[in-house]
N, C-alpha and C. Protein backbone atom coordinates (compact mmCIF):
# COMPACT_ATOMS: atom_id res chain seq x y z
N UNK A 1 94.18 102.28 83.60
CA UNK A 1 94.32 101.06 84.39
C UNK A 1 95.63 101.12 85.19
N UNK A 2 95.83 100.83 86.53
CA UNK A 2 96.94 100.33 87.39
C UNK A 2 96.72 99.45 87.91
N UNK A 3 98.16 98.58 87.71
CA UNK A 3 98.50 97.49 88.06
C UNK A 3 98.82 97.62 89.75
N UNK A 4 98.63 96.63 90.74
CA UNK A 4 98.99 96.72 92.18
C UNK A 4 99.48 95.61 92.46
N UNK A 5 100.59 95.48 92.94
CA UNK A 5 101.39 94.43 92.71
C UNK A 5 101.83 93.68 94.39
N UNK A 6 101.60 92.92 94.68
CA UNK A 6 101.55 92.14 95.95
C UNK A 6 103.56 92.11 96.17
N UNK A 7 104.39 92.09 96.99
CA UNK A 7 105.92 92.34 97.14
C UNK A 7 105.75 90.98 97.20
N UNK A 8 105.49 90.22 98.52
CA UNK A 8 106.35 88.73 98.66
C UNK A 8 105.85 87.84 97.64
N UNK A 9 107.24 87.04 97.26
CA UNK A 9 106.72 86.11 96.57
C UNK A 9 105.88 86.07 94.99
N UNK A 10 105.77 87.76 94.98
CA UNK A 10 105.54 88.06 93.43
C UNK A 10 106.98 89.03 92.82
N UNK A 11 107.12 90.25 93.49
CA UNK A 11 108.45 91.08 93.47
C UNK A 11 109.47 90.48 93.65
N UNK A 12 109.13 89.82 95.15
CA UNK A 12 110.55 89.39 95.95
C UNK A 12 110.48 87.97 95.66
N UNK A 13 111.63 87.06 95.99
CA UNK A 13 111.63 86.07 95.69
C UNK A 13 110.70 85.19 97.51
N UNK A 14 110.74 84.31 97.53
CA UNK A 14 110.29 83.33 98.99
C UNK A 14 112.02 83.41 99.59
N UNK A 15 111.50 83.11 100.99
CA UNK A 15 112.75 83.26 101.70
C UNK A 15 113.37 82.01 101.89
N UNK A 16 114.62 81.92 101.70
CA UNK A 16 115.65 80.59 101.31
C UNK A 16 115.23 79.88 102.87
N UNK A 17 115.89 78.46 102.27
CA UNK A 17 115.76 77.87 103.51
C UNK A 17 117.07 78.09 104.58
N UNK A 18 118.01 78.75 103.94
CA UNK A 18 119.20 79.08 104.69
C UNK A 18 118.84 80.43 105.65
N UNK A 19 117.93 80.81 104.84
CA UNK A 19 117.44 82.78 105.73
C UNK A 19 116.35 81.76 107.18
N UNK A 20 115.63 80.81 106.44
CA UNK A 20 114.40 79.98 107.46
C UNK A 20 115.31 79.16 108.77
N UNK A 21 116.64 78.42 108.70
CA UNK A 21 117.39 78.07 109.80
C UNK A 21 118.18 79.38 110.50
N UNK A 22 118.31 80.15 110.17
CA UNK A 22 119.15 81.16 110.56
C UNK A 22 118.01 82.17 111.65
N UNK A 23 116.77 82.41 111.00
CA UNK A 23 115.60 82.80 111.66
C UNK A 23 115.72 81.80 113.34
N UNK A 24 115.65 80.46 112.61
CA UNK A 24 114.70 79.57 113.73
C UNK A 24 115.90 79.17 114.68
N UNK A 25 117.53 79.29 114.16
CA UNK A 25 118.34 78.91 115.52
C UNK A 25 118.44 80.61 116.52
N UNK A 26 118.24 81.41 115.87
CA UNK A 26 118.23 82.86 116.46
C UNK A 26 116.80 82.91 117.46
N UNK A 27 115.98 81.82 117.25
CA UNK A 27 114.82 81.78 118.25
C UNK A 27 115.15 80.45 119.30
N UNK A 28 116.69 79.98 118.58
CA UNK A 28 116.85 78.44 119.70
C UNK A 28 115.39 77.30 119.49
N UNK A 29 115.23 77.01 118.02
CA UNK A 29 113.72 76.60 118.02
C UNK A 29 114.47 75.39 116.59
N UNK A 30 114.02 74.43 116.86
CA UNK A 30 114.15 73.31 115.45
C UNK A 30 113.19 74.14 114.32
N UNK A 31 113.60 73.91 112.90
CA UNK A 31 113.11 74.39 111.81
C UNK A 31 111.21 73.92 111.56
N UNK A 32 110.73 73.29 111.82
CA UNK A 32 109.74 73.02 111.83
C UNK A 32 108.88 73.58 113.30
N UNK A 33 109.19 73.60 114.15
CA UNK A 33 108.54 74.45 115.36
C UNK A 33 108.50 75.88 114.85
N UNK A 34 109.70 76.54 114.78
CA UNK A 34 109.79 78.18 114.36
C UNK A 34 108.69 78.77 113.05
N UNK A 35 108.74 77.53 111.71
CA UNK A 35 107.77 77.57 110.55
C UNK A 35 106.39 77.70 111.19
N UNK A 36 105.90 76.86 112.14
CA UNK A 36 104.74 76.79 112.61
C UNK A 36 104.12 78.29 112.96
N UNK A 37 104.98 78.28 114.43
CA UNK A 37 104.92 80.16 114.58
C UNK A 37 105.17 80.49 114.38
N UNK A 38 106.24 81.38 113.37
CA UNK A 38 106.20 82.57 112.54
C UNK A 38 104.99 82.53 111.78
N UNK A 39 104.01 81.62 110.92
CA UNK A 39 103.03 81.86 110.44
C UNK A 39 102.18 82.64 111.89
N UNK A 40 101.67 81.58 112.46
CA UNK A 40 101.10 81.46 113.31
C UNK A 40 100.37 82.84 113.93
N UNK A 41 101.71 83.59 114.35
CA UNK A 41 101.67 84.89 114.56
C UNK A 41 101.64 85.98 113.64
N UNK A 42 101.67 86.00 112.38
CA UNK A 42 102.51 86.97 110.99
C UNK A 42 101.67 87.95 110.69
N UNK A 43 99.81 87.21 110.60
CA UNK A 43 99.22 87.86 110.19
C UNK A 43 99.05 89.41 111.60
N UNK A 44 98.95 89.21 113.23
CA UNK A 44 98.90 90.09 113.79
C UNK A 44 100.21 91.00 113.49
N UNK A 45 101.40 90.89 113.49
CA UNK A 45 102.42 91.35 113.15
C UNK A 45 102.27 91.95 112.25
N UNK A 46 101.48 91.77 111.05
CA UNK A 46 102.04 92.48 109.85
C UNK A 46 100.82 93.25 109.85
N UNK A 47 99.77 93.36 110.65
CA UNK A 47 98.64 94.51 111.07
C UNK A 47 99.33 95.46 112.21
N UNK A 48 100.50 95.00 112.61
CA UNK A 48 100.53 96.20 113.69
C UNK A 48 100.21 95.86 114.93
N UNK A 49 99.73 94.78 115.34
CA UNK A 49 99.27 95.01 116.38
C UNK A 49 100.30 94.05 117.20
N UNK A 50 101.38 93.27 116.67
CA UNK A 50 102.33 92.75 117.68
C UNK A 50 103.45 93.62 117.58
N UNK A 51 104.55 94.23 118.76
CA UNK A 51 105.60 94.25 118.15
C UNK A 51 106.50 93.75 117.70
N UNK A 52 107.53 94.27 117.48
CA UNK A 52 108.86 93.34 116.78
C UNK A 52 108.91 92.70 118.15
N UNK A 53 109.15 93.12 119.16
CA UNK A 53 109.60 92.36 120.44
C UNK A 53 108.43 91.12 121.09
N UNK A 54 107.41 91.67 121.35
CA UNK A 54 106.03 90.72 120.98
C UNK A 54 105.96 89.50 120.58
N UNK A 55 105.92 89.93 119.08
CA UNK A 55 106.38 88.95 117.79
C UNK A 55 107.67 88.27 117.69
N UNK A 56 108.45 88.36 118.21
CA UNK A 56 109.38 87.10 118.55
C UNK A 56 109.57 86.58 119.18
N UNK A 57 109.12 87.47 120.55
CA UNK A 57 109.18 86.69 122.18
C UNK A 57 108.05 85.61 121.62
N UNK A 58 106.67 85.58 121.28
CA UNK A 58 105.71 85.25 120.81
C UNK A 58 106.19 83.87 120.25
N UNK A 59 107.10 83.99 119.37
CA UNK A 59 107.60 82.68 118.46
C UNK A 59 108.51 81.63 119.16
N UNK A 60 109.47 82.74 119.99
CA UNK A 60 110.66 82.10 120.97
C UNK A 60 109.78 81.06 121.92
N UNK A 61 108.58 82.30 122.30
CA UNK A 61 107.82 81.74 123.67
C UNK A 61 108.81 81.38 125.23
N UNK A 62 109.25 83.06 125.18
CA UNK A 62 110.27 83.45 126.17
C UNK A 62 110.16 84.66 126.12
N UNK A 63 110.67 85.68 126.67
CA UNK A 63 111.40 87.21 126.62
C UNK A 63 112.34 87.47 126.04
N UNK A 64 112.34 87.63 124.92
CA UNK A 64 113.59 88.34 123.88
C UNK A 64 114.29 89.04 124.58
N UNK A 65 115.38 89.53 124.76
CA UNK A 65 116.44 90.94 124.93
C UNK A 65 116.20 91.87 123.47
N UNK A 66 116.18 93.13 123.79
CA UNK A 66 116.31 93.71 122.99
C UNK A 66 117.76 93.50 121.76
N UNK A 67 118.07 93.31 122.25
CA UNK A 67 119.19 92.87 121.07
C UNK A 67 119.38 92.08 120.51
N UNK A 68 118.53 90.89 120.97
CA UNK A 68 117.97 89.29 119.86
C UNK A 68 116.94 89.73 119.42
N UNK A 69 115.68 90.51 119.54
CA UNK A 69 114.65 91.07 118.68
C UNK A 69 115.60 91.79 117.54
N UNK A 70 116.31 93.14 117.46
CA UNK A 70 116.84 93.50 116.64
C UNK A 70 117.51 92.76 116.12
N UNK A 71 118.13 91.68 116.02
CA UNK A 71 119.03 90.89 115.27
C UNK A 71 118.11 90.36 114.21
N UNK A 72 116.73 89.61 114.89
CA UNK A 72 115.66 88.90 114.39
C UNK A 72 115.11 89.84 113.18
N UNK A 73 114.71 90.88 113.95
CA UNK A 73 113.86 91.66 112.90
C UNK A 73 115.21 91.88 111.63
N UNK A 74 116.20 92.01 111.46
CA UNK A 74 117.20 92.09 110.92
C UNK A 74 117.10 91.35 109.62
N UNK A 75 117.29 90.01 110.58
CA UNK A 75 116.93 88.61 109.65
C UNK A 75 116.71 88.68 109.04
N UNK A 76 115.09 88.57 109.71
CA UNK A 76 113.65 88.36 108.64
C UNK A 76 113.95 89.42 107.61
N UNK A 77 114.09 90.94 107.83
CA UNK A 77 113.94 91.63 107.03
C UNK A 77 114.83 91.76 105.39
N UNK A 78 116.10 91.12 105.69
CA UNK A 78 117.00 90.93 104.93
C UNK A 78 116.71 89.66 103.87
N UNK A 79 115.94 88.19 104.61
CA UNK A 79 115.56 87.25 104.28
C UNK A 79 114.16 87.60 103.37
N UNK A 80 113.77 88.60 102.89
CA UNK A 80 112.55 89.32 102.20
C UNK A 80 112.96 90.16 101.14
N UNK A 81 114.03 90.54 100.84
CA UNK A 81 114.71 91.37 100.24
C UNK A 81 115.54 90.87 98.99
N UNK A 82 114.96 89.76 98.80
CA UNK A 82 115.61 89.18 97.70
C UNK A 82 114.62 88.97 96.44
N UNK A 83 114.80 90.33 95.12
CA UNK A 83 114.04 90.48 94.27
C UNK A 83 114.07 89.57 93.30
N UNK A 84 112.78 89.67 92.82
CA UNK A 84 112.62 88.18 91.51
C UNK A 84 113.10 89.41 90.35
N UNK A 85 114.09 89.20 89.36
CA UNK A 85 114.46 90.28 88.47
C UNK A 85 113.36 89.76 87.07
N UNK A 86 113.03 88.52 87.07
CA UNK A 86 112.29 88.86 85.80
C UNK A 86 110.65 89.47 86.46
N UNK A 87 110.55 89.34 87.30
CA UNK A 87 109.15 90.60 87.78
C UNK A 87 109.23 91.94 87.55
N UNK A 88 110.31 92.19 88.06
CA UNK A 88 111.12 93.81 88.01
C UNK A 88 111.04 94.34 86.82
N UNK A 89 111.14 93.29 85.82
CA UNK A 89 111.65 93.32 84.27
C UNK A 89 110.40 94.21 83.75
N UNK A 90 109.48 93.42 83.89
CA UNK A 90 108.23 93.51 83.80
C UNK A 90 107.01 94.79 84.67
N UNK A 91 107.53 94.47 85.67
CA UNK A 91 107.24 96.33 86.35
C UNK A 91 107.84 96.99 85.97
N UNK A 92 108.90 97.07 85.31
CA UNK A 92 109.90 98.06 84.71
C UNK A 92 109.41 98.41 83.29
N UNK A 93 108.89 97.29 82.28
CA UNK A 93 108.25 97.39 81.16
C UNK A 93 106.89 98.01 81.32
N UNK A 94 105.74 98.10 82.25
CA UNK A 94 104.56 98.77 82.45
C UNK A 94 104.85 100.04 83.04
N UNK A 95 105.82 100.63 83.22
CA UNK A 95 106.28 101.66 83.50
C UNK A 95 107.03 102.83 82.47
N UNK A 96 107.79 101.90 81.76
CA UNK A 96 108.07 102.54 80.16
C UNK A 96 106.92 102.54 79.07
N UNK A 97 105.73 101.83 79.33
CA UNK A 97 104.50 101.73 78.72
C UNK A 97 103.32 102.78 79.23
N UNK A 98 103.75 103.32 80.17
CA UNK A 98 103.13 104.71 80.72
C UNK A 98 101.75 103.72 81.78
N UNK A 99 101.88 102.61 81.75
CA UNK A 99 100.83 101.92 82.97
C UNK A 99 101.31 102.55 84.10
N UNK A 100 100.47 102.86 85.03
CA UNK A 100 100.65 103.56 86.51
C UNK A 100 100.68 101.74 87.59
N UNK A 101 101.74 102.22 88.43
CA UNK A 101 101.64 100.88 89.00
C UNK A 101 101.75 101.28 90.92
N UNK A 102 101.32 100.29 91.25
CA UNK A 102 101.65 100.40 93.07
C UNK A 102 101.84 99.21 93.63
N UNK A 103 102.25 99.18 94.75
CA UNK A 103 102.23 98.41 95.72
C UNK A 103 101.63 97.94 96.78
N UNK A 104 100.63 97.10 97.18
CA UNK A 104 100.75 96.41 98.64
C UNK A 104 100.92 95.62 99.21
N UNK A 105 101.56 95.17 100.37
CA UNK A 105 101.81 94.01 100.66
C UNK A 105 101.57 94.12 102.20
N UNK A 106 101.12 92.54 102.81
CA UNK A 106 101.42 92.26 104.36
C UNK A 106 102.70 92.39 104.83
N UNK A 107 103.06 93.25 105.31
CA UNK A 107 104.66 93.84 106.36
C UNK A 107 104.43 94.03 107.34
N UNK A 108 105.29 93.85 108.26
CA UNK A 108 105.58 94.54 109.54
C UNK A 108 106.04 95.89 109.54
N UNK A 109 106.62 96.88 110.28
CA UNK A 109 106.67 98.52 109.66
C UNK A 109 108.37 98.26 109.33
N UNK A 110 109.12 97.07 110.08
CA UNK A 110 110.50 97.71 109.71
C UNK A 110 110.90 97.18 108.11
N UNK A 111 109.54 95.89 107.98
CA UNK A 111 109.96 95.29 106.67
C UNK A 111 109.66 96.34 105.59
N UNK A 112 108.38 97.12 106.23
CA UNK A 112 107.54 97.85 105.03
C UNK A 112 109.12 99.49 105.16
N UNK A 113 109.20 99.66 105.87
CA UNK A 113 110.62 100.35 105.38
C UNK A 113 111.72 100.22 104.56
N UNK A 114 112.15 98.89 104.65
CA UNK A 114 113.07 98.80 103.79
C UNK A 114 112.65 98.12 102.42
N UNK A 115 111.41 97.55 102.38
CA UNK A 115 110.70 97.78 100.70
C UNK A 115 110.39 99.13 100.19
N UNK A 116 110.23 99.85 101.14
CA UNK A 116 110.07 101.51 100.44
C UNK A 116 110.94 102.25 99.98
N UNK A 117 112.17 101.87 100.62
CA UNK A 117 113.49 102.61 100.10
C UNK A 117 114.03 101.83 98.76
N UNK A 118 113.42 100.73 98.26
CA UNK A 118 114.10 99.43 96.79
C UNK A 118 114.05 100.22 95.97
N UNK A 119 115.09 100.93 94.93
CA UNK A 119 114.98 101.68 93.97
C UNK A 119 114.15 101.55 92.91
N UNK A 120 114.41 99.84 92.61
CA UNK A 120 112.42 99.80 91.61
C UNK A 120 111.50 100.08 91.85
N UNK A 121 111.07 100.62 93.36
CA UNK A 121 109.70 100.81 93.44
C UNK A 121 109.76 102.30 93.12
N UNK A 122 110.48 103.47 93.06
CA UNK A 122 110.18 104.63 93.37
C UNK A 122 108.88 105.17 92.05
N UNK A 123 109.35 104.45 90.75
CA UNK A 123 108.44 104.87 89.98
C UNK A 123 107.06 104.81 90.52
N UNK A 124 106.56 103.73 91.40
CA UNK A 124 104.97 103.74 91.46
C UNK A 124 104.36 104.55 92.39
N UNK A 125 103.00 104.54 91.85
CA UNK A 125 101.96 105.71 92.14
C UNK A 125 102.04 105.59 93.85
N UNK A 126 102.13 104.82 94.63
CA UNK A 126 101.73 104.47 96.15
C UNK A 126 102.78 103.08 96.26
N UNK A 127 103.15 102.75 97.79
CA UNK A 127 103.63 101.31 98.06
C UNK A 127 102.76 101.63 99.59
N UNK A 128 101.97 101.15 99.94
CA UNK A 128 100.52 100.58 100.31
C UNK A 128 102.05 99.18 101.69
N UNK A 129 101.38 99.68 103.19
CA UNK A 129 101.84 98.18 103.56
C UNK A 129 101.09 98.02 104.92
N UNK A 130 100.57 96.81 105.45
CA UNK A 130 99.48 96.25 106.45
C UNK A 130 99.91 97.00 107.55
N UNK A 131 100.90 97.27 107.91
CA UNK A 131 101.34 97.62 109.32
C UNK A 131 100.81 98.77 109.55
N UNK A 132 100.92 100.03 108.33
CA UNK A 132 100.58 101.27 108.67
C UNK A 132 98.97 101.52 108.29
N UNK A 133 98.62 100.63 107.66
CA UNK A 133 97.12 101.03 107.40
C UNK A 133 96.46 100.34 108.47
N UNK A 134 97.04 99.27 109.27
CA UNK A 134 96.32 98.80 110.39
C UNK A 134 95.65 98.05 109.84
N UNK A 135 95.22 97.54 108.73
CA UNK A 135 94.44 96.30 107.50
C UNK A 135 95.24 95.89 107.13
N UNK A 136 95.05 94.22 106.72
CA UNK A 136 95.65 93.47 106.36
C UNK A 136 94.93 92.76 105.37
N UNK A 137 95.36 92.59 104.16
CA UNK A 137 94.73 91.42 102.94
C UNK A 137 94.49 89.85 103.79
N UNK A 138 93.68 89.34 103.74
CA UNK A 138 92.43 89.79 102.55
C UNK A 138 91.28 90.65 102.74
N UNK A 139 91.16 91.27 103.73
CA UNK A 139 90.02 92.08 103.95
C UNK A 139 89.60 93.00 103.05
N UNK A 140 88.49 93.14 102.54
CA UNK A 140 87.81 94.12 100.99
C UNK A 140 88.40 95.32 101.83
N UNK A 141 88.36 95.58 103.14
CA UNK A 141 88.32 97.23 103.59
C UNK A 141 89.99 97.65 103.53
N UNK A 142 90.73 96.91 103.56
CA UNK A 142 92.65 97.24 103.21
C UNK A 142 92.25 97.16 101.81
N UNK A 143 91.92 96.56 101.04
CA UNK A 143 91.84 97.15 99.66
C UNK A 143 91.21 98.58 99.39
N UNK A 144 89.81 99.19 100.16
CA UNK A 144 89.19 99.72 100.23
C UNK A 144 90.09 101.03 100.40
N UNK A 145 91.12 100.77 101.80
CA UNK A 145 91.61 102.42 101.81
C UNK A 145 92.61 102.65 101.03
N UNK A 146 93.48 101.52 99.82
CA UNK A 146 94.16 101.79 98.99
C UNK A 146 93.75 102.33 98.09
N UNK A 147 92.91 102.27 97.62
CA UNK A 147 91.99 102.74 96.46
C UNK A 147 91.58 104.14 97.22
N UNK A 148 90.98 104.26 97.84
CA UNK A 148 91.27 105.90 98.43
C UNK A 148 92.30 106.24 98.43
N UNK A 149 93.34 105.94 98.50
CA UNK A 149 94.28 107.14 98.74
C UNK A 149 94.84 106.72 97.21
N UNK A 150 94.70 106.15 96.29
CA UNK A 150 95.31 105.95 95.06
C UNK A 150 94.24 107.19 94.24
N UNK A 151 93.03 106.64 94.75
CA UNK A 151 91.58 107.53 94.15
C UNK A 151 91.76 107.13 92.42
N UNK A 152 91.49 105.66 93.01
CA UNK A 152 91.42 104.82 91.59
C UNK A 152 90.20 103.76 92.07
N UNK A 153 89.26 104.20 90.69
CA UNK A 153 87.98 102.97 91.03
C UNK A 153 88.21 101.45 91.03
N UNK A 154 87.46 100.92 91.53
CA UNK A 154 88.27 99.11 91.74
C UNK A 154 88.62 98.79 90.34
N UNK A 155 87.29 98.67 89.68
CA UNK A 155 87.56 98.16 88.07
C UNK A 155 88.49 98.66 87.34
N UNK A 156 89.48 99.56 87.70
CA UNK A 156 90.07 100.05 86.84
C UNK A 156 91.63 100.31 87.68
N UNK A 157 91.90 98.97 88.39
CA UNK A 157 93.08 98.43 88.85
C UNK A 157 93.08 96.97 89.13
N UNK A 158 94.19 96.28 88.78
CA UNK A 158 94.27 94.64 88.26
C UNK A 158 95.41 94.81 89.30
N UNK A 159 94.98 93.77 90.20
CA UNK A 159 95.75 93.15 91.60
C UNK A 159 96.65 91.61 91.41
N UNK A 160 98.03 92.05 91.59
CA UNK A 160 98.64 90.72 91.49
C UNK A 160 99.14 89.79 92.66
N UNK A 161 98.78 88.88 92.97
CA UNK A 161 99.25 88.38 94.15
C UNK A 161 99.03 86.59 94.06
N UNK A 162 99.85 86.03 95.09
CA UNK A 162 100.73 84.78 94.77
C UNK A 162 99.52 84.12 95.52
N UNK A 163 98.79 84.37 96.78
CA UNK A 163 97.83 83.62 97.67
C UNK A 163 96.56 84.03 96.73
N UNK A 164 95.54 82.56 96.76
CA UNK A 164 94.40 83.11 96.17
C UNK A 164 93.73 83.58 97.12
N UNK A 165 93.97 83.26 98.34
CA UNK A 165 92.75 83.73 99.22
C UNK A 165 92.75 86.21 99.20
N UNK A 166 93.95 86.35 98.77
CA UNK A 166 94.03 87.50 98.37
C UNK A 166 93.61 88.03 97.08
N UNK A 167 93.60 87.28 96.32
CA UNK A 167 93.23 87.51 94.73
C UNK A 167 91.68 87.62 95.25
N UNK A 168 91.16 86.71 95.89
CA UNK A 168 89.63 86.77 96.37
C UNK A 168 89.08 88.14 97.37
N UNK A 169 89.73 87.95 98.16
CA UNK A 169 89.61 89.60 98.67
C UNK A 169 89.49 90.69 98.23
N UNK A 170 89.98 91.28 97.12
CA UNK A 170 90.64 92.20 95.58
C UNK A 170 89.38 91.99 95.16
N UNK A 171 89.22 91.09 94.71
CA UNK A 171 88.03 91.05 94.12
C UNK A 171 86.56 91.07 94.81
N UNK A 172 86.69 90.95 95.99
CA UNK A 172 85.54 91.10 96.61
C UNK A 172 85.45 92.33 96.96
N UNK A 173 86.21 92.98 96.93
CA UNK A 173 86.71 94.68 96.47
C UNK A 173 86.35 95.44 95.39
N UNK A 174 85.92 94.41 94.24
CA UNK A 174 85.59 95.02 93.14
C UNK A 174 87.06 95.39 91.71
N UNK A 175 88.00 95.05 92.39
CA UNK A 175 89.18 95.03 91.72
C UNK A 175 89.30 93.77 90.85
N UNK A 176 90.42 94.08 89.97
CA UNK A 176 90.64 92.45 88.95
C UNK A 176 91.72 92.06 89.53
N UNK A 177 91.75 91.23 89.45
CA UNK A 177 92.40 89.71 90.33
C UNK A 177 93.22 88.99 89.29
N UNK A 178 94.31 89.13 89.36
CA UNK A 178 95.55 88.10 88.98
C UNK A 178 96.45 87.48 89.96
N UNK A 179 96.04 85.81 89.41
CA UNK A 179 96.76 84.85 90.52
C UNK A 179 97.64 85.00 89.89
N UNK A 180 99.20 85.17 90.68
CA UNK A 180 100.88 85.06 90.11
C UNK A 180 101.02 83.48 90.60
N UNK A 181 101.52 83.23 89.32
CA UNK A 181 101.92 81.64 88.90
C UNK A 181 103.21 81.55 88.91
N UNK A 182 103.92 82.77 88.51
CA UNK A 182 105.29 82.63 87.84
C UNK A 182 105.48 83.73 86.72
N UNK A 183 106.42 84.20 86.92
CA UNK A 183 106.69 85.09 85.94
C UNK A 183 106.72 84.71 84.26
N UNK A 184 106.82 83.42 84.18
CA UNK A 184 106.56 83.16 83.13
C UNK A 184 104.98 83.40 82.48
N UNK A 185 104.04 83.26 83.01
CA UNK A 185 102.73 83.61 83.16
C UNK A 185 102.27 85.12 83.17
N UNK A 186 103.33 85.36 83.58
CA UNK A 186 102.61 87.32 84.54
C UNK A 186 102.22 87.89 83.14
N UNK A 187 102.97 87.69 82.59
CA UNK A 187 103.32 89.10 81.07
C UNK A 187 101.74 88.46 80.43
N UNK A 188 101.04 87.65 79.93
CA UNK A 188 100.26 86.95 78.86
C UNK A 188 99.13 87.54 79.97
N UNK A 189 98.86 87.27 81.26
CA UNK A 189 97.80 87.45 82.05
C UNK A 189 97.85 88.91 82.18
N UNK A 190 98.41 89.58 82.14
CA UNK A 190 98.54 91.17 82.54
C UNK A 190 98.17 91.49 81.07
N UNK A 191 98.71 91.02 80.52
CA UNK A 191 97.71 91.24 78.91
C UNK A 191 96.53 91.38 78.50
N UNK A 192 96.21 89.92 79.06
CA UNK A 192 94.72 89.79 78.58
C UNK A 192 94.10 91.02 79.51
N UNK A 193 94.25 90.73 80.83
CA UNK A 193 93.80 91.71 81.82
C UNK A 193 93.39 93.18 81.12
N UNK A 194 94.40 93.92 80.79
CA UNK A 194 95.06 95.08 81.03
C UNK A 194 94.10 95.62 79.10
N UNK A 195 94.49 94.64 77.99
CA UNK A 195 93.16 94.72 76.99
C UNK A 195 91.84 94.21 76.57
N UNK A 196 91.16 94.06 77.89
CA UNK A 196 90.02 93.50 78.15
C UNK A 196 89.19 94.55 78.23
């Protein structure tokens, strides 16, 4: 069995509201306009198909300079980078338990870079991210080419992730599906999961 572990918001912590004003005055945008679009736009972004420059002019709804896109992408990327340590704890424990573990998550390519270089991840089998596979969760077929290149059958990898509409995807994949509640939760559900 391997565990596949979703980064935002299960690994990493949610991004402060101090990283969310700092984003939205760097777009010259009130905090509630910028929230709107950054969703708005995230999911094309984190498939690849906006760029960094795109994707902020996009949010600004202006022409970035190259040097307020790089600042931005900066941001955001730094504002993502803040690990939940009792998760870690716990990927760190299925790892001394000889469980094989991976990663995927919705990124953009500069975010999915600097989650690839996080020294906790190096143990796992794959870190899997939307930008480069050109799929994005929830689609069964981004689960589909992880599991190819892991060349692990669905049933016999348990998917953790914070959105259900992804836990549903996974599973419409044929994979097992764990909604993350909280780390207080993870360890008892990865249990049952994992000796089922």
């Amino acid at each position: 069995m391997l565990v596949l572990f979703d980064f935002g918001e299960v690994l990493g912590l949610p991004q402060t509201l101090e990283d969310r004003r700092s984003l939205a005055a760097g777009c010259g945008l009130d905090l509630e306009t910028f929230d709107q679009r950054y969703w708005a736009h995230r999911h094309a972004y984190d498939s690849g198909d906006l760029t960094d420059a795109a994707y902020w002019s996009a949010i600004a709804d202006r022409t970035l300079e190259t040097p307020v896109v790089t600042g931005l992408a900066r941001l955001d990327t730094d504002s993502w980078l803040h690990l939940s340590d009792p998760v870690i704890a716990i990927h760190a424990d299925l790892v001394a338990r000889g469980i094989p573990t991976a990663l995927f998550s919705n990124a953009p390519g500069v975010i999915a870079d600097a989650i690839d270089a996080l020294p906790p991840f190096a143990p796992m089998r794959g870190r899997y991210f939307s930008a480069r596979l050109r799929l994005a969760k929830p689609d069964p077929a981004a689960f589909a080419a992880v599991l190819t290149n892991l060349a692990h059958r669905p049933q016999d990898v348990v998917f953790v992730d914070d959105r259900p509409v992804n836990v549903a995807g996974a599973e419409a994949a044929g994979l097992r599906g764990v909604l993350f509640t909280g780390p207080e939760h993870l360890r008892a559900d990865l249990a049952r999961v994992l000796d089922s």
